[in-house]
Protein backbone atom coordinates (compact mmCIF):
# COMPACT_ATOMS: atom_id res chain seq x y z
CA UNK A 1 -13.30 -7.03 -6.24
CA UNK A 2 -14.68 -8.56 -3.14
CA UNK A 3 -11.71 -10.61 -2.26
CA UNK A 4 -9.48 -7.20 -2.58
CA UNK A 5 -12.17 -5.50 -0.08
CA UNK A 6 -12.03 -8.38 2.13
CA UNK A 7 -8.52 -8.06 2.15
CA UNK A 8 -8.98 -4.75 2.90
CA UNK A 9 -11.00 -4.91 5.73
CA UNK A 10 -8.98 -7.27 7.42
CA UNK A 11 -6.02 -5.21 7.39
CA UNK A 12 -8.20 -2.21 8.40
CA UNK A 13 -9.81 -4.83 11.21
CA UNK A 14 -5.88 -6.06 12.41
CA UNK A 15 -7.15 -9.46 11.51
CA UNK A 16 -3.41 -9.40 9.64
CA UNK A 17 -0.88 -7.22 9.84
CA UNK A 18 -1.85 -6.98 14.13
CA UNK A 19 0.39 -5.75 16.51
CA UNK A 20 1.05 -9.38 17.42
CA UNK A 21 2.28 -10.34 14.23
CA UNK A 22 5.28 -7.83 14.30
CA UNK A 23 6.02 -8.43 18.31
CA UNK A 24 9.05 -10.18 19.50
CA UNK A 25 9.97 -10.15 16.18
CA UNK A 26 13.55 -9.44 15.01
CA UNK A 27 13.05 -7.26 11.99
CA UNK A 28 16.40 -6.50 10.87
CA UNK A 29 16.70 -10.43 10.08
CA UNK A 30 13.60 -10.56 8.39
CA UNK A 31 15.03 -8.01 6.35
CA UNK A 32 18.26 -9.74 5.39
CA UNK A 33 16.32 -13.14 4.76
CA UNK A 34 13.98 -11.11 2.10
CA UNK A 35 16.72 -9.65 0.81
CA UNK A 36 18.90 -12.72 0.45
CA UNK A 37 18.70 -15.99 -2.07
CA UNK A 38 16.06 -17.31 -2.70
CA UNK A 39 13.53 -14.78 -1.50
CA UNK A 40 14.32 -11.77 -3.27
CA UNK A 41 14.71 -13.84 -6.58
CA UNK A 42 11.38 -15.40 -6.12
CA UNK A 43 9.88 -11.62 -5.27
CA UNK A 44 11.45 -10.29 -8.40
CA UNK A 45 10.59 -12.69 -11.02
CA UNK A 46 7.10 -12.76 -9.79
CA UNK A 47 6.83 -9.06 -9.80
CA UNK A 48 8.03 -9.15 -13.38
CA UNK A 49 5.43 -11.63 -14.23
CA UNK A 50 2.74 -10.09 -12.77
CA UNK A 51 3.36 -6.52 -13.95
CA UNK A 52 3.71 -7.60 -17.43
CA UNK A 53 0.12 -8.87 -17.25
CA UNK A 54 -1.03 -5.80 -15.40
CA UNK A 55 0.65 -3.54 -17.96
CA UNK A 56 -1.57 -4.76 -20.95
CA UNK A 57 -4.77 -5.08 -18.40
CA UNK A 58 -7.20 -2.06 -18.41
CA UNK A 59 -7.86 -1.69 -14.64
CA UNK A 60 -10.72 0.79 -13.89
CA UNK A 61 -10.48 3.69 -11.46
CA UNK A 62 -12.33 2.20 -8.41
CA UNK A 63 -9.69 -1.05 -8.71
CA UNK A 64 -6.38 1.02 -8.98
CA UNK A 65 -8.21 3.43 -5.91
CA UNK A 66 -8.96 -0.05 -3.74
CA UNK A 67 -5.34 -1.86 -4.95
CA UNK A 68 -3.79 1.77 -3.84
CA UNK A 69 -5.83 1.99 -0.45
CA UNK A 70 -4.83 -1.96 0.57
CA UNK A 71 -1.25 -0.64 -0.26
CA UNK A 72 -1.62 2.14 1.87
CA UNK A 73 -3.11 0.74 4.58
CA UNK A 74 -0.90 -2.00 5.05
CA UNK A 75 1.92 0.42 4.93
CA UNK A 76 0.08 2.58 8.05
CA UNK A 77 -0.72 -1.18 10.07
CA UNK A 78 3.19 -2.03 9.44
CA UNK A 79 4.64 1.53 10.25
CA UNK A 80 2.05 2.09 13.25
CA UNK A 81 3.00 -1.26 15.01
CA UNK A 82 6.93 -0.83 14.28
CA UNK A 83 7.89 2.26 13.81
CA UNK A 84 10.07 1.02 10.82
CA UNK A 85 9.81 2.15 7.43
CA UNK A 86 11.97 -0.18 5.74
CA UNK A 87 9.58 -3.40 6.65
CA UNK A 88 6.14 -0.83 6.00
CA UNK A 89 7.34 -0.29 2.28
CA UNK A 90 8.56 -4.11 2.05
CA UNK A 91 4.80 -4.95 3.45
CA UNK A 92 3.15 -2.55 1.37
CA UNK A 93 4.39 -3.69 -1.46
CA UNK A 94 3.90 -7.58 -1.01
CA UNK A 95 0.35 -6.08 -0.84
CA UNK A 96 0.36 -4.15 -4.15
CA UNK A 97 1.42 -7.46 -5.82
CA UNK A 98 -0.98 -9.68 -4.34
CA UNK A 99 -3.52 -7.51 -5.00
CA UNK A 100 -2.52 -7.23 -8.70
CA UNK A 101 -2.21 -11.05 -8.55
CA UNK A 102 -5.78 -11.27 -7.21
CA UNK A 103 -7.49 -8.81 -9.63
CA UNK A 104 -5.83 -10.51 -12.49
CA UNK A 105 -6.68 -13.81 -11.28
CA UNK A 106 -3.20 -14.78 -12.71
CA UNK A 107 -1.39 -17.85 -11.08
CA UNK A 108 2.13 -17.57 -9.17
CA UNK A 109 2.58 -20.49 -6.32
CA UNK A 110 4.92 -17.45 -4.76
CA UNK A 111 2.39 -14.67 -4.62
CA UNK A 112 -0.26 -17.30 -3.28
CA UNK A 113 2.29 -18.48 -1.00
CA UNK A 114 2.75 -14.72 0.09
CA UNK A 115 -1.19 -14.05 0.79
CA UNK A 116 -1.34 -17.53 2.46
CA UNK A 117 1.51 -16.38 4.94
CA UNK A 118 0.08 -12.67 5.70
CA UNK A 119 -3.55 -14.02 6.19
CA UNK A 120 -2.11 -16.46 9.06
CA UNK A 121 -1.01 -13.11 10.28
CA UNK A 122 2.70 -13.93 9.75
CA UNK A 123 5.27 -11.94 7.76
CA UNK A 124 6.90 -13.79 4.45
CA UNK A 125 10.45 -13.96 4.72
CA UNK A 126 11.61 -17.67 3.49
């Protein structure tokens, strides 16, 4: 669990998810790009194939309480700097899979290319 609580406290720090990342930002496009081909696709399909592995995984307490606090407080960092919901729950969760994807150690280039974009404190939309 200590990359999830690292993850953690760098949200919690603004290491990612900083004011900076979302400024001068157009976020309506961002939206349309994650919502358009081949993003969304991607998303999906990885969500399935992550899920399905979570489903049969028996998770304890303290990891579903730390995966649902990382979701939470990236949803807060998102909302706080942009006052947008939409993009908050997108953010939030990219962040529930990742950390799904981390706990299980399971491999998906798109969810590692997801993490690799948020900790450069960018937000995934191609």
């Amino acid at each position: 669990m200590n990359k999830l609580e690292d993850i953690l406290n760098t949200i919690k720090q603004r290491s990612i998810l900083s004011d900076q990342c979302f400024v001068d930002k157009n976020l309506d496009l961002i939206l349309d790009k994650r919502d358009g081909k081949p993003f969304d696709q991607d998303w999906i399909a990885s969500y399935k194939r992550i899920e399905a592995i979570w489903s049969d995984y028996e998770a304890s307490d303290e990891l579903i309480d730390l995966i649902e606090e990382i979701r939470k407080e990236s949803f807060l960092a998102a909302s706080r700097a942009t006052s947008q919901h939409e993009i908050a729950s997108y953010i939030s969760d990219d962040f529930d899979l990742i950390s799904k994807y981390i706990a299980l150690s399971a491999e998906d280039s798109f969810v590692g290319n997801l993490l690799s974009i948020y900790m450069e404190d960018r937000i995934p939309k191609e």
